[in-house]
PDB file of N, CA and C in Angstrom:
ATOM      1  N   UNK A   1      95.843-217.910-130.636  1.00  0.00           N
ATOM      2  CA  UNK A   1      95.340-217.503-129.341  1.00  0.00           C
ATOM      3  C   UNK A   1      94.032-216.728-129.530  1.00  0.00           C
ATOM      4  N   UNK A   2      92.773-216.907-128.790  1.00  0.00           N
ATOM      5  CA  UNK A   2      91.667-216.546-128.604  1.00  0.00           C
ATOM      6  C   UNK A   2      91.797-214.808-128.058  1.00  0.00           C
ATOM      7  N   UNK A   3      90.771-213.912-128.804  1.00  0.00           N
ATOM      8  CA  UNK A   3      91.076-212.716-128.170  1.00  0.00           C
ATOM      9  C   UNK A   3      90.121-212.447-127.054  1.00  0.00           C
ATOM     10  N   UNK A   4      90.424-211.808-126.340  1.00  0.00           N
ATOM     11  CA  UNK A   4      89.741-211.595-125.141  1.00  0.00           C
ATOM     12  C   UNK A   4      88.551-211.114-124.994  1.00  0.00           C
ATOM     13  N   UNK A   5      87.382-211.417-124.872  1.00  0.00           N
ATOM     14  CA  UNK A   5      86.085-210.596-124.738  1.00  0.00           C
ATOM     15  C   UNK A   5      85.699-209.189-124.357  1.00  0.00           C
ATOM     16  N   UNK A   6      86.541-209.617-122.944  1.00  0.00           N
ATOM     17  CA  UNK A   6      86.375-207.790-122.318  1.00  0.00           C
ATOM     18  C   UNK A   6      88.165-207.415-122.388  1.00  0.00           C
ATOM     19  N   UNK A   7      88.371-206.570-121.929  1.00  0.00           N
ATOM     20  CA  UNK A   7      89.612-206.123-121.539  1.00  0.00           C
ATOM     21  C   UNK A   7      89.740-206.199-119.527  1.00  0.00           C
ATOM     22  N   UNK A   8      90.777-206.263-119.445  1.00  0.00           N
ATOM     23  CA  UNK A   8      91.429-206.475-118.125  1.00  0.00           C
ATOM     24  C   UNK A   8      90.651-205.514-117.284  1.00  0.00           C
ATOM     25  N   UNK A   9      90.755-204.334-117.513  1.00  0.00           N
ATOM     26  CA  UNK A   9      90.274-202.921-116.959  1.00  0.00           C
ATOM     27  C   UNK A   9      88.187-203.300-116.484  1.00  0.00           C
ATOM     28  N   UNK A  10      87.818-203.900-117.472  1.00  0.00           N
ATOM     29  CA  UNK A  10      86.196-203.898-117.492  1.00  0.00           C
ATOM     30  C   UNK A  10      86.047-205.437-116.829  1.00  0.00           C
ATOM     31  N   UNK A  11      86.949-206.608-116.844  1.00  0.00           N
ATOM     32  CA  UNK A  11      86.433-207.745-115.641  1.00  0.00           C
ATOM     33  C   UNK A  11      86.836-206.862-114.668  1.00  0.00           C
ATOM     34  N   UNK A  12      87.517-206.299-114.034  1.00  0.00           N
ATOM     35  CA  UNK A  12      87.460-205.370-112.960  1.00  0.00           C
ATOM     36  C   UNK A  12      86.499-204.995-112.432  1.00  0.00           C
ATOM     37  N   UNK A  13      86.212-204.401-112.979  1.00  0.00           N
ATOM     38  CA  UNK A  13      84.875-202.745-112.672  1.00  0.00           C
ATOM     39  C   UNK A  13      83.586-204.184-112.512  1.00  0.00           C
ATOM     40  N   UNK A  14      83.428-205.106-113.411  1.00  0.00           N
ATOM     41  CA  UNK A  14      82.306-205.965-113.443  1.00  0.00           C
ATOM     42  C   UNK A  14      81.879-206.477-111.925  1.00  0.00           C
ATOM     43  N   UNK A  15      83.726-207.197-111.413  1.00  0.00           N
ATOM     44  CA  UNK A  15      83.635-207.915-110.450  1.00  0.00           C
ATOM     45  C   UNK A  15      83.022-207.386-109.349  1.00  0.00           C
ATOM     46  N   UNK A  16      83.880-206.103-109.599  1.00  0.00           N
ATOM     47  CA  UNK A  16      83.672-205.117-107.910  1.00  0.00           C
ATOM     48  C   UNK A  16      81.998-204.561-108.130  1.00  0.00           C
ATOM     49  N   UNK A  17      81.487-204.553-109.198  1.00  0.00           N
ATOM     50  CA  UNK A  17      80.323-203.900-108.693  1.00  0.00           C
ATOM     51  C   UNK A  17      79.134-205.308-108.578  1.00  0.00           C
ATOM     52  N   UNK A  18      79.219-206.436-109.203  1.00  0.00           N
ATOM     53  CA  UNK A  18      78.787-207.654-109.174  1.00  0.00           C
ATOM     54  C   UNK A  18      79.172-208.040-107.635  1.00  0.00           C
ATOM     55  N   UNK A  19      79.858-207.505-107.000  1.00  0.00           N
ATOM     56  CA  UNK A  19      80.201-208.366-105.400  1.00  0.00           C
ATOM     57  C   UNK A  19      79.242-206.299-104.595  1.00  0.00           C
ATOM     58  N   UNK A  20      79.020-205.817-104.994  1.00  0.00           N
ATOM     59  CA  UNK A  20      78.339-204.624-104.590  1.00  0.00           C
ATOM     60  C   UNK A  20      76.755-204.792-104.575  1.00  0.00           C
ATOM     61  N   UNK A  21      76.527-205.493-105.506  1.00  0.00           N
ATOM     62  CA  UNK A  21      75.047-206.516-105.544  1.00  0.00           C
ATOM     63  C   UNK A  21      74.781-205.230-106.383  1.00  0.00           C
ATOM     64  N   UNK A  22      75.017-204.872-107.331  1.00  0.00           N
ATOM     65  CA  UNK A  22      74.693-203.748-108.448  1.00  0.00           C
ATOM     66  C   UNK A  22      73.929-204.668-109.264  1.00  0.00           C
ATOM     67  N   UNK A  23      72.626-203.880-109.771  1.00  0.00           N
ATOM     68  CA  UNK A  23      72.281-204.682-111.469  1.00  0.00           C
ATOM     69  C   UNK A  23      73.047-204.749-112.189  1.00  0.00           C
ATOM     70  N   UNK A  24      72.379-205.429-112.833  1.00  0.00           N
ATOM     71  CA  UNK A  24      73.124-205.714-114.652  1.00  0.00           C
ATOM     72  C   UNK A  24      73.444-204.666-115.213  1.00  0.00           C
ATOM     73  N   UNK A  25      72.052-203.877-115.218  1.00  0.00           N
ATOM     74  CA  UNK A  25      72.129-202.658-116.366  1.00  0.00           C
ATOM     75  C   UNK A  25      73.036-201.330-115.707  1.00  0.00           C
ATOM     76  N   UNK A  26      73.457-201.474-114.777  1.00  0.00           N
ATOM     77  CA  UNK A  26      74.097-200.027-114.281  1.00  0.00           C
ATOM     78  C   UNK A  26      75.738-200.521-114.143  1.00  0.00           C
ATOM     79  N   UNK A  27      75.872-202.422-114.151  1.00  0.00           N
ATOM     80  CA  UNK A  27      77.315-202.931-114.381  1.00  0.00           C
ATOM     81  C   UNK A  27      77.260-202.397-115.800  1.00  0.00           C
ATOM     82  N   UNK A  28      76.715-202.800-116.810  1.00  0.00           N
ATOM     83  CA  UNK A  28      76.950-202.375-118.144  1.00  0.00           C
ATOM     84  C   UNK A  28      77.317-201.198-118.064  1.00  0.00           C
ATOM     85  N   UNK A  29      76.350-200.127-117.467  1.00  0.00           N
ATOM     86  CA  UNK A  29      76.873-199.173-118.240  1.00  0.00           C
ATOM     87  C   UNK A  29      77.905-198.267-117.475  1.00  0.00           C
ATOM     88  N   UNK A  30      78.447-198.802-116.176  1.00  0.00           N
ATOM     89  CA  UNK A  30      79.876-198.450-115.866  1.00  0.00           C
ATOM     90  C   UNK A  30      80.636-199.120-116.381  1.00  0.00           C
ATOM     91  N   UNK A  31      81.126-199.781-117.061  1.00  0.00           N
ATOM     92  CA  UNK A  31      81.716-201.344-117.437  1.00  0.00           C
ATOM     93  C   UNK A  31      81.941-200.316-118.992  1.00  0.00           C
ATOM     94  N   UNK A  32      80.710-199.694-119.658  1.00  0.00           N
ATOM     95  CA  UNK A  32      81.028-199.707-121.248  1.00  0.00           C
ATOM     96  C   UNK A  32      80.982-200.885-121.768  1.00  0.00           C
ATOM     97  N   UNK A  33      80.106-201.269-121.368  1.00  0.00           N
ATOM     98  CA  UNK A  33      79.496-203.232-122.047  1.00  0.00           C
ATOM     99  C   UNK A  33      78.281-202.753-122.541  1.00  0.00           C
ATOM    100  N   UNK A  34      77.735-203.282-123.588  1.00  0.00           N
ATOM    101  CA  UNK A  34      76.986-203.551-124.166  1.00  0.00           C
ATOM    102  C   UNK A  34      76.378-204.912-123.777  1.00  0.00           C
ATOM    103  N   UNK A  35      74.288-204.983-122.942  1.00  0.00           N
ATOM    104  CA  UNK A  35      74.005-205.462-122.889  1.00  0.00           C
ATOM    105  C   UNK A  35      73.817-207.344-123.865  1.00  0.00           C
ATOM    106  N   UNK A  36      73.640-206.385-124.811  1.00  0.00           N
ATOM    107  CA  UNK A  36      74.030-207.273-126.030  1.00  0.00           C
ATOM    108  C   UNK A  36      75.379-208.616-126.059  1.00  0.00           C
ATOM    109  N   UNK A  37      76.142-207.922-125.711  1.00  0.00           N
ATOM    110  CA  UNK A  37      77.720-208.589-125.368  1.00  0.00           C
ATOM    111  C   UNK A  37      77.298-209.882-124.317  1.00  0.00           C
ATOM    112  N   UNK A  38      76.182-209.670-123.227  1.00  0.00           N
ATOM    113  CA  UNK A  38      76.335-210.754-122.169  1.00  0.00           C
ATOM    114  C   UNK A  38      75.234-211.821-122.870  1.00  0.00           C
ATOM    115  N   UNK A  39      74.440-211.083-123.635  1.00  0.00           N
ATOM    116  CA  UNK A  39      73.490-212.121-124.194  1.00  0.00           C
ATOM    117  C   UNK A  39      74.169-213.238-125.703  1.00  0.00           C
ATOM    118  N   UNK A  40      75.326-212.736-125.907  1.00  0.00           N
ATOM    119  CA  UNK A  40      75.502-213.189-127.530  1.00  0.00           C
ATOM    120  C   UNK A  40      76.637-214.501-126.181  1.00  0.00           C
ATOM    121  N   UNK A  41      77.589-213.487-125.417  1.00  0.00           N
ATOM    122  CA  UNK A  41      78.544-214.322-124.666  1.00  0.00           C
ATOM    123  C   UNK A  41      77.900-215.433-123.504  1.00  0.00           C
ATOM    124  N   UNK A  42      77.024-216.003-123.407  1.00  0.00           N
ATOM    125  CA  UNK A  42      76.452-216.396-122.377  1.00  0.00           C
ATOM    126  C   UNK A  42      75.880-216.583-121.045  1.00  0.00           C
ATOM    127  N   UNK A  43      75.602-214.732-120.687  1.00  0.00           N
ATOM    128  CA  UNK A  43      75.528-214.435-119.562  1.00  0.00           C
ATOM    129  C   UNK A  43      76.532-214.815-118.614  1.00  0.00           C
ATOM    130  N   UNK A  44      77.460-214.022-119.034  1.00  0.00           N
ATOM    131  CA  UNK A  44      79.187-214.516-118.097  1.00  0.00           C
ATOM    132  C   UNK A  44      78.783-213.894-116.959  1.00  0.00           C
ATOM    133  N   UNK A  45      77.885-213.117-116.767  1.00  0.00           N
ATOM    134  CA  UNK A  45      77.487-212.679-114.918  1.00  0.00           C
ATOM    135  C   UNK A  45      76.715-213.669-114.659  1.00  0.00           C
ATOM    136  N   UNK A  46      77.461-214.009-113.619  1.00  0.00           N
ATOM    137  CA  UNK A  46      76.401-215.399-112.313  1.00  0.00           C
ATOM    138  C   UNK A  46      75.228-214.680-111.780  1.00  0.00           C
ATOM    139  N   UNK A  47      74.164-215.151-112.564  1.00  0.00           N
ATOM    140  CA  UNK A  47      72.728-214.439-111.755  1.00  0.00           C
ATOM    141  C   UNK A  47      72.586-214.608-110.266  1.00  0.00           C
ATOM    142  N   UNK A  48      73.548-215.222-109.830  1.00  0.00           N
ATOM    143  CA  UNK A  48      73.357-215.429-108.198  1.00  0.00           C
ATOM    144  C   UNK A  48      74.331-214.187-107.503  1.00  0.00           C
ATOM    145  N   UNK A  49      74.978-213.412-108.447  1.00  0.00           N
ATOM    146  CA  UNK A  49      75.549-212.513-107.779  1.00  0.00           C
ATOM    147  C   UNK A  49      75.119-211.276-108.102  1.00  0.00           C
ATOM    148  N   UNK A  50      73.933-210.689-108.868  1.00  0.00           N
ATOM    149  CA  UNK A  50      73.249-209.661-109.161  1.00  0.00           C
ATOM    150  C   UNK A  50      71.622-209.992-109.168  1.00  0.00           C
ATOM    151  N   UNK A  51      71.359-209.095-109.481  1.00  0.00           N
ATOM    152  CA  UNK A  51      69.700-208.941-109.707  1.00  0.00           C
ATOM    153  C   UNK A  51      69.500-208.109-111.303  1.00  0.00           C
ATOM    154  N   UNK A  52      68.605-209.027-112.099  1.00  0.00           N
ATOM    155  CA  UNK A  52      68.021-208.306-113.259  1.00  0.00           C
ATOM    156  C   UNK A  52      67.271-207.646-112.924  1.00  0.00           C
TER     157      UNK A  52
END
């Protein structure tokens, strides 16, 4: 079994502030994501639901 990227707790916090029309960089850093993480993972945020 594949391990999970984020934890349960941080797609959370992602979703709700991604449907808040929050940037990237202020989801990261409520989230405790590392920008890095969306660039290696393939930009798992839909650019149609935030703004860089």
């Amino acid at each position: 079994m594949r391990e999970a990227r984020l934890t349960e707790h941080q797609n959370i916090v992602v979703i709700k502030l991604a449907e808040a029309r929050r940037t990237v960089k202020d989801i990261f850093q409520e989230a405790v994501i590392s920008e890095l993480t969306d660039y290696i993972y393939g930009h798992w945020i839909s650019p149609h639901l935030v703004s860089r």
